[in-house]
C-alpha atoms as a PDB file:
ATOM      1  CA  UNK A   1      -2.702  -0.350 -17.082  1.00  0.00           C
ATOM      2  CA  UNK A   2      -6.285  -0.527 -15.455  1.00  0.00           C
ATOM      3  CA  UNK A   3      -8.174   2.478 -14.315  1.00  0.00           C
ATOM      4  CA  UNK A   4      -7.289   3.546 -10.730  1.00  0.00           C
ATOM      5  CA  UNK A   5      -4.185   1.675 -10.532  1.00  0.00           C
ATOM      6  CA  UNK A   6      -0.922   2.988  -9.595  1.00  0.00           C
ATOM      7  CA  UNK A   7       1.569   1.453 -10.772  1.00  0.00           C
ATOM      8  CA  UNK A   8       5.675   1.216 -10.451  1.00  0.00           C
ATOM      9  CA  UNK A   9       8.804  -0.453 -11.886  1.00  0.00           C
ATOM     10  CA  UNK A  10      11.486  -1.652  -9.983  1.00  0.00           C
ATOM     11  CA  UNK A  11      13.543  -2.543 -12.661  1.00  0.00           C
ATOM     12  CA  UNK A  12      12.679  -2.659 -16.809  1.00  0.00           C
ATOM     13  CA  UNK A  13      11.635  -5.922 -16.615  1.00  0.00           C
ATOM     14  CA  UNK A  14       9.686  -6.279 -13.451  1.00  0.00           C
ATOM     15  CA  UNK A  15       6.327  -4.750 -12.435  1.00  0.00           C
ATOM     16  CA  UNK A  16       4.388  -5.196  -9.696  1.00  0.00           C
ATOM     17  CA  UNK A  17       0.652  -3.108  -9.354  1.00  0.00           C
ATOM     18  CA  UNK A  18      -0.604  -1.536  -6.400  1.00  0.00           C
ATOM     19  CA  UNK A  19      -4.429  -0.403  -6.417  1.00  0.00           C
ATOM     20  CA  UNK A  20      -6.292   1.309  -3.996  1.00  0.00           C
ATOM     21  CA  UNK A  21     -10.040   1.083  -3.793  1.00  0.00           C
ATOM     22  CA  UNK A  22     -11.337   4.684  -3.935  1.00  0.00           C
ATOM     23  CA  UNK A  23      -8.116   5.566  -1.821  1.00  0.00           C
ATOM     24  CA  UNK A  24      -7.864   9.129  -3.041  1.00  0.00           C
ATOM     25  CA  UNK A  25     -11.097  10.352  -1.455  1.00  0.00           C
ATOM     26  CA  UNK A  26     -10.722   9.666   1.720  1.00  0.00           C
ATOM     27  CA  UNK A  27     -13.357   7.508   2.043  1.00  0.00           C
ATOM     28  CA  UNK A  28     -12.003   6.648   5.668  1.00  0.00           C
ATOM     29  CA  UNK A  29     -13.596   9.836   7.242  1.00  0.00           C
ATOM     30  CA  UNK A  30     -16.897   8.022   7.053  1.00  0.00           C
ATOM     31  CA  UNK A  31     -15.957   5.775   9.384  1.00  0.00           C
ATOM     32  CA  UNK A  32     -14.880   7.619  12.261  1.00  0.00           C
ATOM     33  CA  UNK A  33     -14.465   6.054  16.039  1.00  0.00           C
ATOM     34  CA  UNK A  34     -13.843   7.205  19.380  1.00  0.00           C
ATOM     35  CA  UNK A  35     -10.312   5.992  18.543  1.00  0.00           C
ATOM     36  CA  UNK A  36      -9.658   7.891  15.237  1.00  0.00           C
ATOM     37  CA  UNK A  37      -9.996   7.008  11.304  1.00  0.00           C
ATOM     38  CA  UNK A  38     -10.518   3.443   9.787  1.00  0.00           C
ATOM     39  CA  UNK A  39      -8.723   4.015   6.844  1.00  0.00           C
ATOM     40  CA  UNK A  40      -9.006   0.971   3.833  1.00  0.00           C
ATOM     41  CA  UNK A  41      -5.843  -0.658   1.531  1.00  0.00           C
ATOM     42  CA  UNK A  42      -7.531  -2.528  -0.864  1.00  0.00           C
ATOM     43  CA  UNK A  43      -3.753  -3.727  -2.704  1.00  0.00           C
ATOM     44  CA  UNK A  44      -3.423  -5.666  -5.618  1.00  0.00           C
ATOM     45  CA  UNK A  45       0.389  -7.096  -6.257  1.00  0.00           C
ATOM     46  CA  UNK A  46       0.862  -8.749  -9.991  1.00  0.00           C
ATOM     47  CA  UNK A  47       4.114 -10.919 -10.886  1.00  0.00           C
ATOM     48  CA  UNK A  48       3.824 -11.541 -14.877  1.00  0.00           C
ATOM     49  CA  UNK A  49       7.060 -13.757 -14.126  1.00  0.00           C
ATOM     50  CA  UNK A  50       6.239 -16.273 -11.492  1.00  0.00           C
ATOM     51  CA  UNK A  51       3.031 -18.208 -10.755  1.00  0.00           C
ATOM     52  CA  UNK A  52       4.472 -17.961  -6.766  1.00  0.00           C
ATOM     53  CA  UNK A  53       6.171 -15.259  -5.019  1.00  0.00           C
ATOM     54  CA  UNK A  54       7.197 -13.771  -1.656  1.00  0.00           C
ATOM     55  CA  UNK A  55       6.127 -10.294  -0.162  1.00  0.00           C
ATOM     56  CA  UNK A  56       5.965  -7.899   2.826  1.00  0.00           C
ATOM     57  CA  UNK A  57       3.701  -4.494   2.470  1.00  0.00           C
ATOM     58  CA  UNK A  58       4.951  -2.286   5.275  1.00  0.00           C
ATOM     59  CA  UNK A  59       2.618   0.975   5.479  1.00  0.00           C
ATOM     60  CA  UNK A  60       3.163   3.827   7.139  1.00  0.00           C
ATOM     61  CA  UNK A  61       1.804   7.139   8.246  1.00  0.00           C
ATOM     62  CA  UNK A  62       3.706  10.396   7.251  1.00  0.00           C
ATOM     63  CA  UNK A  63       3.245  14.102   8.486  1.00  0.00           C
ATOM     64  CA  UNK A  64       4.768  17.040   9.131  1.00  0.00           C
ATOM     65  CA  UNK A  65       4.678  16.703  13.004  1.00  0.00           C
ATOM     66  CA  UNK A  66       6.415  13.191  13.699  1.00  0.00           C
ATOM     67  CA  UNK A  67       8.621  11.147  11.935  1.00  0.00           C
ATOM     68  CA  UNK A  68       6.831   8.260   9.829  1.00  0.00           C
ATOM     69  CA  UNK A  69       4.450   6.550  12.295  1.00  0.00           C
ATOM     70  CA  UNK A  70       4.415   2.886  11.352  1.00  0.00           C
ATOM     71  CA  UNK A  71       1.091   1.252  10.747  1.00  0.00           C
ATOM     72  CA  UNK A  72       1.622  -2.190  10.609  1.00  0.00           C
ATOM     73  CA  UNK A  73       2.932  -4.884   7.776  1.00  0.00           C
ATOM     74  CA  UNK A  74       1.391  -7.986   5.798  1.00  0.00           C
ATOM     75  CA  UNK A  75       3.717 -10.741   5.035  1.00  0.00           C
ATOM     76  CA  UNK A  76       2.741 -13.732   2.926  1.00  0.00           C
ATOM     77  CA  UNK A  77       3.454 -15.759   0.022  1.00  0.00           C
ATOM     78  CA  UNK A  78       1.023 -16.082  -2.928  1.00  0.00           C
ATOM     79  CA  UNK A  79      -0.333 -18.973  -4.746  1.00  0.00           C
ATOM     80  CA  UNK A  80      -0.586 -17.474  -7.980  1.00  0.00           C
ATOM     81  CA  UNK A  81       0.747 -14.490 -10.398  1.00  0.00           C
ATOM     82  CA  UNK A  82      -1.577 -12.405  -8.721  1.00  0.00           C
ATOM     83  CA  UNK A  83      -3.015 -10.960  -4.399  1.00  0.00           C
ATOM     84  CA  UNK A  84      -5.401  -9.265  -3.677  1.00  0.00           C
ATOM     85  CA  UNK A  85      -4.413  -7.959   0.254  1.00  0.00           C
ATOM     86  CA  UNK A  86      -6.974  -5.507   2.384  1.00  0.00           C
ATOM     87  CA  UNK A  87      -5.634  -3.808   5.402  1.00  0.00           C
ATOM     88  CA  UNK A  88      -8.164  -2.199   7.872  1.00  0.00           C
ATOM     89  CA  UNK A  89      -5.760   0.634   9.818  1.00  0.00           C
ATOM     90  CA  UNK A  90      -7.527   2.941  12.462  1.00  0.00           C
ATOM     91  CA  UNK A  91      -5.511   5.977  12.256  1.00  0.00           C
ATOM     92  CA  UNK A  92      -5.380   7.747  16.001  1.00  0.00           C
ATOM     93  CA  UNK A  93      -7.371  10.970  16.590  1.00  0.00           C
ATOM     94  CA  UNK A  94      -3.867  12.740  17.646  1.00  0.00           C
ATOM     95  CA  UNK A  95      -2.567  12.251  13.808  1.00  0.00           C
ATOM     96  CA  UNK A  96      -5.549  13.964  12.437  1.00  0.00           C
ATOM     97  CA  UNK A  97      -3.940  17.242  12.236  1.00  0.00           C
ATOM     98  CA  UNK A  98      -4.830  18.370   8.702  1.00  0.00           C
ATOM     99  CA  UNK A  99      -7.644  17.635   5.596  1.00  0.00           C
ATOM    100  CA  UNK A 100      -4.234  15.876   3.818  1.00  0.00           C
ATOM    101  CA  UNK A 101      -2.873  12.120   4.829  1.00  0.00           C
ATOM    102  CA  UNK A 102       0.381  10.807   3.064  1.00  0.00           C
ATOM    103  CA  UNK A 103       0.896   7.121   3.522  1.00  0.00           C
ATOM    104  CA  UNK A 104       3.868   5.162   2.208  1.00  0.00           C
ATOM    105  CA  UNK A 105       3.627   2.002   0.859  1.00  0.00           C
ATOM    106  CA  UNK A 106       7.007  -0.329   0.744  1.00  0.00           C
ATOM    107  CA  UNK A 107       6.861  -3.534  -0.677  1.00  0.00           C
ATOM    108  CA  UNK A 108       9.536  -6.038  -0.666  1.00  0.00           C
ATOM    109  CA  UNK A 109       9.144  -9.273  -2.915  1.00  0.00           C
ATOM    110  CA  UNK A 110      10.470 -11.834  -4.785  1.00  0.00           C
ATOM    111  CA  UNK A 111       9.165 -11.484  -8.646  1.00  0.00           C
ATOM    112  CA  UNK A 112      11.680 -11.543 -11.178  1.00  0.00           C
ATOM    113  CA  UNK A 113      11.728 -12.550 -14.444  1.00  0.00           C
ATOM    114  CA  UNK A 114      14.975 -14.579 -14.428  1.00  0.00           C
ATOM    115  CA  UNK A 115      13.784 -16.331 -11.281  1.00  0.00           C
ATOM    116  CA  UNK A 116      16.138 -15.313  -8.398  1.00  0.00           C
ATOM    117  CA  UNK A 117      15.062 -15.161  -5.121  1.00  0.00           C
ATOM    118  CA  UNK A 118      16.667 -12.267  -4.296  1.00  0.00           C
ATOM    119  CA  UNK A 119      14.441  -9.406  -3.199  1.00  0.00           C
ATOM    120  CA  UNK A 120      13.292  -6.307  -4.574  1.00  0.00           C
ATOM    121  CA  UNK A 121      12.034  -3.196  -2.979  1.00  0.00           C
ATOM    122  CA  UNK A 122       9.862  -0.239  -4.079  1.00  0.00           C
ATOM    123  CA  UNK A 123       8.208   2.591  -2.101  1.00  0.00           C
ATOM    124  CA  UNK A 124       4.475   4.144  -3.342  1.00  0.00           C
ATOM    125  CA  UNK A 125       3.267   7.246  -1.823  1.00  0.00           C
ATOM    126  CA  UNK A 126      -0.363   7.878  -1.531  1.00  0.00           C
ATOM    127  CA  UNK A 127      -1.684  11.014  -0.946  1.00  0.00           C
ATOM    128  CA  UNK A 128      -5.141  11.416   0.444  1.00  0.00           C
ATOM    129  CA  UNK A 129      -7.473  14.565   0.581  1.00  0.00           C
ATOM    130  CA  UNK A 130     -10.606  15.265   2.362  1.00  0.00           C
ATOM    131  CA  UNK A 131     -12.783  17.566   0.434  1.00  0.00           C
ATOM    132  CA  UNK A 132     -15.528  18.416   2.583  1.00  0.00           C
END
């Protein structure tokens, strides 16, 4: 596995990589706007099986306070093994409640070794700290 790469089996045989691009610091409290926090996904999804597949990144927002405030989702098919997706998210001002952020990351897919079609689904949770 590369550096800075989190990574997750659904089954034995399939893997699929997510990466975030300097995720863990935070790096969306730079970029603060009237509105709230511009927070960056910089994903990367790999199917070793299939030069084509199917997916749907659903993120979401989780605290303590609400239940898990959905952000949005990407839906698309790639034309290759590998996709690079980036998400721009601004995170409202009223969420900000704490120096910790945990967003979920679901993916759904179609990469399989044997070639169904049938979907798979696996859940990432990123954790994000602001160090000041």
């Amino acid at each position: 596995m590369f550096p800075g790469m989190k990574a997750f089996s659904l089954l034995p045989t399939i893997l699929i990589y997510i990466q975030f691009n300097q995720f863990e610091k935070c790096d969306a409290l730079n970029h603060r706007f009237s509105e709230g926090y511009i927070f960056n996904f910089n994903i990367s999804l790999v199917c070793p099986y299939k030069e084509s597949f199917k997916y749907s990144i659903k993120l979401y927002e989780m605290d303590f306070w609400t239940p898990d405030d959905f952000l949005g989702e990407i839906v698309g098919t790639s034309n290759s093994s590998r996709v690079q997706v980036a998400k721009s998210l601004i995170i409202p001002n009223d969420e900000l409640f704490s120096f910790v952020w945990l967003f979920k990351i679901s993916v759904d897919h179609t990469c399989s070794e044997s070639g169904v079609t049938r979907g798979y689904k696996s859940i990432v949770d990123q954790l994000c700290i602001w160090q000041r």
